[in-house]
Protein backbone atom coordinates (compact mmCIF):
# COMPACT_ATOMS: atom_id res chain seq x y z
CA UNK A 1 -15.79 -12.62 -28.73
CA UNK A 2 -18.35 -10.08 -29.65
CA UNK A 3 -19.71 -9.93 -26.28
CA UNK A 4 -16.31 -10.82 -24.38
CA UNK A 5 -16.13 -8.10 -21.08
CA UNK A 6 -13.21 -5.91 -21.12
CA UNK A 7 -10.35 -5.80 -19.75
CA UNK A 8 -10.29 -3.54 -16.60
CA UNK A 9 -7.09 -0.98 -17.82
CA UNK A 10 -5.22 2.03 -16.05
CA UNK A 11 -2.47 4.04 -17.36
CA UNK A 12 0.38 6.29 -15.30
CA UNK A 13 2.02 8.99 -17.20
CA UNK A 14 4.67 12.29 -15.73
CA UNK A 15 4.41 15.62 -16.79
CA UNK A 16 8.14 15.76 -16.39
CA UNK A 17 9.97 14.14 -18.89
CA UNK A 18 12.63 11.74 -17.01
CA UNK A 19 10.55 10.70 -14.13
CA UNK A 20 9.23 7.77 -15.90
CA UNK A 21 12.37 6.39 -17.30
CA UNK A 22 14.75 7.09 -13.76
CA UNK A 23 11.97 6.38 -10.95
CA UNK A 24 8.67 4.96 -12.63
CA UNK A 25 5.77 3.87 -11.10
CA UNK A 26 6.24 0.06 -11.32
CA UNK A 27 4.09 -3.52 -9.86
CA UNK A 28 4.43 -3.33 -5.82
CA UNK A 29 5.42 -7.01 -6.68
CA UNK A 30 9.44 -5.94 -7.76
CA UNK A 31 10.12 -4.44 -4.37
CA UNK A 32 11.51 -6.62 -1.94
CA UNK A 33 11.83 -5.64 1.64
CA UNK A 34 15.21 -5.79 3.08
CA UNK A 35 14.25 -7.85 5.82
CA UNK A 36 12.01 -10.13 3.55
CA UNK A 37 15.43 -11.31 1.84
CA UNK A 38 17.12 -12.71 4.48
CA UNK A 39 16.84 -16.03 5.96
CA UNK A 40 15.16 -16.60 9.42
CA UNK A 41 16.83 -18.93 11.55
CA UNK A 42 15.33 -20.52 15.01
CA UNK A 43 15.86 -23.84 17.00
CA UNK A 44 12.77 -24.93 16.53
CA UNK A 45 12.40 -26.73 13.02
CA UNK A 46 8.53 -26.08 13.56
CA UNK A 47 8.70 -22.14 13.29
CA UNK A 48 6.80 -20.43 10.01
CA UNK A 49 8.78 -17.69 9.25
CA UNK A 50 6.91 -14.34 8.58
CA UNK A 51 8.53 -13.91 4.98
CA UNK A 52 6.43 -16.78 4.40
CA UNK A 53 3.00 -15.77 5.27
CA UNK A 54 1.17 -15.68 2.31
CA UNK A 55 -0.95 -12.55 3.50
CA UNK A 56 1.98 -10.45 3.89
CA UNK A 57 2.84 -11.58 0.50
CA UNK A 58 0.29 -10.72 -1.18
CA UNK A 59 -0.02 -7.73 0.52
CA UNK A 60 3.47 -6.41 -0.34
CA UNK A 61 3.03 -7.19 -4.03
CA UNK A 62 -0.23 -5.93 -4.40
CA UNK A 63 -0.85 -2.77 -6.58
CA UNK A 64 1.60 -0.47 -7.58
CA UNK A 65 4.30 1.82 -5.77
CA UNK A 66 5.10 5.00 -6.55
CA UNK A 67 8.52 6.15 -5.59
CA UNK A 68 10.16 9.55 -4.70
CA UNK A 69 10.44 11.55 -8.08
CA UNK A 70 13.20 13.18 -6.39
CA UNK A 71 15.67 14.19 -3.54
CA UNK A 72 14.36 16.43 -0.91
CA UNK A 73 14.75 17.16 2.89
CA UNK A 74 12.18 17.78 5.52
CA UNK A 75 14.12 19.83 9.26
CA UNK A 76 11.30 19.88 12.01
CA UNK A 77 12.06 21.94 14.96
CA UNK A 78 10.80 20.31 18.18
CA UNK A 79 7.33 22.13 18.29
CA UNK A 80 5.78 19.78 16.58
CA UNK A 81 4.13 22.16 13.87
CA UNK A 82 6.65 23.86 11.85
CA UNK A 83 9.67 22.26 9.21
CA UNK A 84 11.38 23.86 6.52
CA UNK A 85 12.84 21.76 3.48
CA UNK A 86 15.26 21.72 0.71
CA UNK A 87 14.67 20.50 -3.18
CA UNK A 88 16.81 20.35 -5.77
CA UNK A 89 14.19 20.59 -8.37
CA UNK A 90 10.18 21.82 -8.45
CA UNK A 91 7.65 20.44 -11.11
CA UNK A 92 5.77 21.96 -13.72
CA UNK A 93 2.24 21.13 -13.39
CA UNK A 94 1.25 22.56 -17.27
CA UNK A 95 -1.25 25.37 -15.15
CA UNK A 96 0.93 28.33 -14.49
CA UNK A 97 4.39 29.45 -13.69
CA UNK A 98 4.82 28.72 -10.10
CA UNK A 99 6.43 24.84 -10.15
CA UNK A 100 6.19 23.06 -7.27
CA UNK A 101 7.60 19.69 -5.34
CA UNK A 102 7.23 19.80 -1.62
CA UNK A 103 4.36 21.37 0.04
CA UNK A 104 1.58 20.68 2.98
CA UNK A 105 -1.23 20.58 4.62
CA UNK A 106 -1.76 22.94 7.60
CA UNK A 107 -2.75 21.88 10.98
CA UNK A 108 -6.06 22.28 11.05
CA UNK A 109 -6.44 20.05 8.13
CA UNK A 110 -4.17 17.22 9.56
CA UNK A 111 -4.94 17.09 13.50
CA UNK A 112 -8.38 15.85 13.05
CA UNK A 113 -6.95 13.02 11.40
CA UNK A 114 -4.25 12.58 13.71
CA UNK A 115 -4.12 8.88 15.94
CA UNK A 116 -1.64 10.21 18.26
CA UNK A 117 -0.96 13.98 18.02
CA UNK A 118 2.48 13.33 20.58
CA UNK A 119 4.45 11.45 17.59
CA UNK A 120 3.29 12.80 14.45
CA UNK A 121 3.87 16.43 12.52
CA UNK A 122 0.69 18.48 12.87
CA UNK A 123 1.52 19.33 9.17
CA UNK A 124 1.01 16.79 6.54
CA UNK A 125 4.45 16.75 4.28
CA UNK A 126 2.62 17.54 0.94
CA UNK A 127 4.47 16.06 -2.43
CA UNK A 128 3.33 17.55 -5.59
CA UNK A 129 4.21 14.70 -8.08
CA UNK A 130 4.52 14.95 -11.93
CA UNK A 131 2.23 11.32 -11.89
CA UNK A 132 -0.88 11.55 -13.41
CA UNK A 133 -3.45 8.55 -14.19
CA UNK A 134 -6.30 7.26 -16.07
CA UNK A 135 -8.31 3.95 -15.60
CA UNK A 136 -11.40 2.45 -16.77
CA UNK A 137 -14.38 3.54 -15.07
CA UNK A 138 -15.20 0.05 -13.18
CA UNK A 139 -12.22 0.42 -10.53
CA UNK A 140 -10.57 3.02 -8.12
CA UNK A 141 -7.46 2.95 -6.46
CA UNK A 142 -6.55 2.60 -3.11
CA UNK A 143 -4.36 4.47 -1.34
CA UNK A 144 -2.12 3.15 1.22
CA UNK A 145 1.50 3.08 2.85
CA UNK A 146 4.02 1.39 0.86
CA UNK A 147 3.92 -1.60 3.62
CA UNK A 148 5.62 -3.65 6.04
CA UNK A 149 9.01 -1.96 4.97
CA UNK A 150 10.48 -0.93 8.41
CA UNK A 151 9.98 2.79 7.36
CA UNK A 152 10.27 5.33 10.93
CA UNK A 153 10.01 8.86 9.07
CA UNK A 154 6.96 8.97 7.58
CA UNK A 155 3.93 7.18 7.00
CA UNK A 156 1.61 7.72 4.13
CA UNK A 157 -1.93 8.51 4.37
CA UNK A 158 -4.68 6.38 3.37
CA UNK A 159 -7.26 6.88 1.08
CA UNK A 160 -9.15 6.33 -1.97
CA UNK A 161 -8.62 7.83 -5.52
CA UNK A 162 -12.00 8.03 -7.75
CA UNK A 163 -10.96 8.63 -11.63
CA UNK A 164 -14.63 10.42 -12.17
CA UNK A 165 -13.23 13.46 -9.97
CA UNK A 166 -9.59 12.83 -9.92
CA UNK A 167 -6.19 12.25 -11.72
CA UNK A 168 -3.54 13.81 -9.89
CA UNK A 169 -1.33 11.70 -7.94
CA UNK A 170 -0.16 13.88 -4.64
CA UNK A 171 1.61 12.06 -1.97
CA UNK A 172 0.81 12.78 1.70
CA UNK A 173 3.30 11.94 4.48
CA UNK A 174 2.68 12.24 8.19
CA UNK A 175 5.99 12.81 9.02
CA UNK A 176 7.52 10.94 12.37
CA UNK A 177 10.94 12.97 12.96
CA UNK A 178 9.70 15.96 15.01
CA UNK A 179 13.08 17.59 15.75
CA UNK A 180 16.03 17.31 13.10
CA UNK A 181 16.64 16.93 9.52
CA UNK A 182 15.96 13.90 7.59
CA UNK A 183 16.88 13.61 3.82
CA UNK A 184 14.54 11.20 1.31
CA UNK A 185 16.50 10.25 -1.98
CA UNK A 186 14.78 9.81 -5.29
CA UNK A 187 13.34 6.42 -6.02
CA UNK A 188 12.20 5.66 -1.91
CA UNK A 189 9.39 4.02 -2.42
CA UNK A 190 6.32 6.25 -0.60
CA UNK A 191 2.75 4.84 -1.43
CA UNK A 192 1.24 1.99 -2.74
CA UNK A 193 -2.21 2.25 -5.09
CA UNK A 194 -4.41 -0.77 -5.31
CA UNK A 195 -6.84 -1.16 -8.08
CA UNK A 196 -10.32 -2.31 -6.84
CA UNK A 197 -13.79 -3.05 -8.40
CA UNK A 198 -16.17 0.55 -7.72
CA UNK A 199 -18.53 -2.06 -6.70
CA UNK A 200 -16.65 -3.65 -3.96
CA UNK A 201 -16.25 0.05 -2.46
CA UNK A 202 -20.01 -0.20 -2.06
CA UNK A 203 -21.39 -2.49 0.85
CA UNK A 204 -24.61 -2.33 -0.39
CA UNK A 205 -23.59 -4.30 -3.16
CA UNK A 206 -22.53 -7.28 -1.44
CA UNK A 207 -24.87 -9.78 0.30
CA UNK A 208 -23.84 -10.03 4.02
CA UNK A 209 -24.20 -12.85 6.09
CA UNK A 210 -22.99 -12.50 9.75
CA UNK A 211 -24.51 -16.15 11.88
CA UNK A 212 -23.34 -17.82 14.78
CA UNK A 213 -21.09 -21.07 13.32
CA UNK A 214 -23.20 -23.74 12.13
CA UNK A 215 -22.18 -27.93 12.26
CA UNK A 216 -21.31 -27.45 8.95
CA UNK A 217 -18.73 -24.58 10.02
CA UNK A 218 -17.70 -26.63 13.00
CA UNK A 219 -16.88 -29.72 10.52
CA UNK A 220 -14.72 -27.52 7.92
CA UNK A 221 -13.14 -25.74 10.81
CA UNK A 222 -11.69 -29.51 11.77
CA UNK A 223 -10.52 -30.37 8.58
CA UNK A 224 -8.57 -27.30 7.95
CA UNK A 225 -6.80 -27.72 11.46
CA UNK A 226 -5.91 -31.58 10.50
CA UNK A 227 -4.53 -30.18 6.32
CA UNK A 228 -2.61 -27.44 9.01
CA UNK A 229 -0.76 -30.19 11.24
CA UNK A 230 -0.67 -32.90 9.07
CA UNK A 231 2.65 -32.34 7.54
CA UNK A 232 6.42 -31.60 9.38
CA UNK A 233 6.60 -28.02 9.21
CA UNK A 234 10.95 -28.52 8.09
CA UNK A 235 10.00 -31.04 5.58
CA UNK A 236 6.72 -29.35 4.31
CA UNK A 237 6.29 -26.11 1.87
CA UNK A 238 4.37 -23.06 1.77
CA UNK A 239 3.00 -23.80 -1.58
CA UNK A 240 1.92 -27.75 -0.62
CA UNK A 241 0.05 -25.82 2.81
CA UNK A 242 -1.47 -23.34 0.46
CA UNK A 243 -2.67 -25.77 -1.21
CA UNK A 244 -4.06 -27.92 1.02
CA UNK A 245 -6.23 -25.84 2.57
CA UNK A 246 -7.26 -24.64 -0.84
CA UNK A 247 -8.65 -28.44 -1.27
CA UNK A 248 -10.69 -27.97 1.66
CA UNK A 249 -12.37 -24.22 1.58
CA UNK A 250 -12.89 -25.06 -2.25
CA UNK A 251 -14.78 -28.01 -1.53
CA UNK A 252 -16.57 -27.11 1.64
CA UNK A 253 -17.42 -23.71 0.82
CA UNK A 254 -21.22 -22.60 0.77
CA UNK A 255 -24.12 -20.18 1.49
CA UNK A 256 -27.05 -20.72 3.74
């Protein structure tokens, strides 16, 4: 036990007193997509439905999801720069007297970063949260868009969160409704943060191997096809495919 490695740890705490009782940061895991709970149907008894691919799964649960701390309304005016809004509260950030909730970044911060500059705000939609957080020093967090949950208004940016330099959690949306008014109500989930080893952030750190596909590769590639289509897809299960092919990676898998 004496020499028993850590646990890797991170905490979330609000400045504003409320937040983490009404609309707390919680496991990405509890959140299920509306579309994810109903039933696919097809006439062919072969189909994999895509609630059941494990990558989307895992995916969806990974992490955690922060959620909107509370109401407030973006109004874009067709010219694809300016909006107004609306809040029914501001936050006290502990630093001075000027509380604050929705705010931005101007264009020439966001266009650069732009894919398409036709469908997207050339102003990022700025949230200044009450979320703060600590973790241990061997992981970071990745930023991403709360995913695969049919959301059209906004999209949140990626990105990754170092604890050495940072512990503010500000959301940034690039917003998708370029002429009208679109309300967000507390608790819509907007990002997702995913904990990952500081190491793994590195590519130096990890021994690369990039070959043409040996006999070897050929041979497992066969024998995961066969675990694939041995089974009636109607009278199989996700769990017995899963695991399955875990039998056969797990036993075939090496380095040159």
């Amino acid at each position: 036990m004496l020499f028993k490695k850590s646990k890797p740890w991170i905490r979330f705490y609000s400045l504003e007193k409320g937040v983490a009782d009404l609309y707390p940061i919680k496991p990405s895991s509890s959140f299920r997509r509306d579309w994810m709970r109903t039933t696919s149907t097809t006439d062919d008894p072969e189909q994999t439905y895509t609630q059941n691919c494990p990558g989307i799964k895992l995916m969806t649960g990974a992490g955690y999801t922060l959620c909107a701390p509370a109401d407030f309304s973006i109004h874009t005016n067709g010219d694809g720069s300016s909006f107004q809004w609306q809040e029914p509260t501001k936050f006290s950030h502990e630093k001075d007297d000027n509380p604050s909730y929705v705010n931005h970044h101007n264009e020439v911060q966001t266009i650069p970063t732009l894919d398409n500059k036709q469908d997207t705000l050339h102003t990022v939609i700025k949230l200044d949260t009450p979320w703060r957080f600590e973790c241990s020093d061997d992981i970071m967090l990745l930023q991403m868009p709360f995913t695969y949950n049919n959301e059209s208004r906004f999209v949140a940016a990626h990105g990754v969160i170092d604890p050495r330099y940072a512990h503010v959690l500000n959301v940034q949306l690039y917003w998708k409704v370029l002429n009208g008014t679109t309300y967000v109500e507390a608790g819509t989930p907007l990002v997702q943060y995913i904990p990952v080893q500081r190491s793994w952030l590195n590519a130096s750190g990890i021994d690369l191997d990039v070959t043409d596909a040996t006999e070897k590769d050929i041979d497992v590639e066969k024998r995961f096809n066969y675990c694939m289509s041995s089974s009636f897809h109607r009278k199989d299960s996700l769990k017995s495919r899963l695991q399955r092919v875990r039998n056969i990676l797990n036993k075939y898998k090496h380095r040159r």
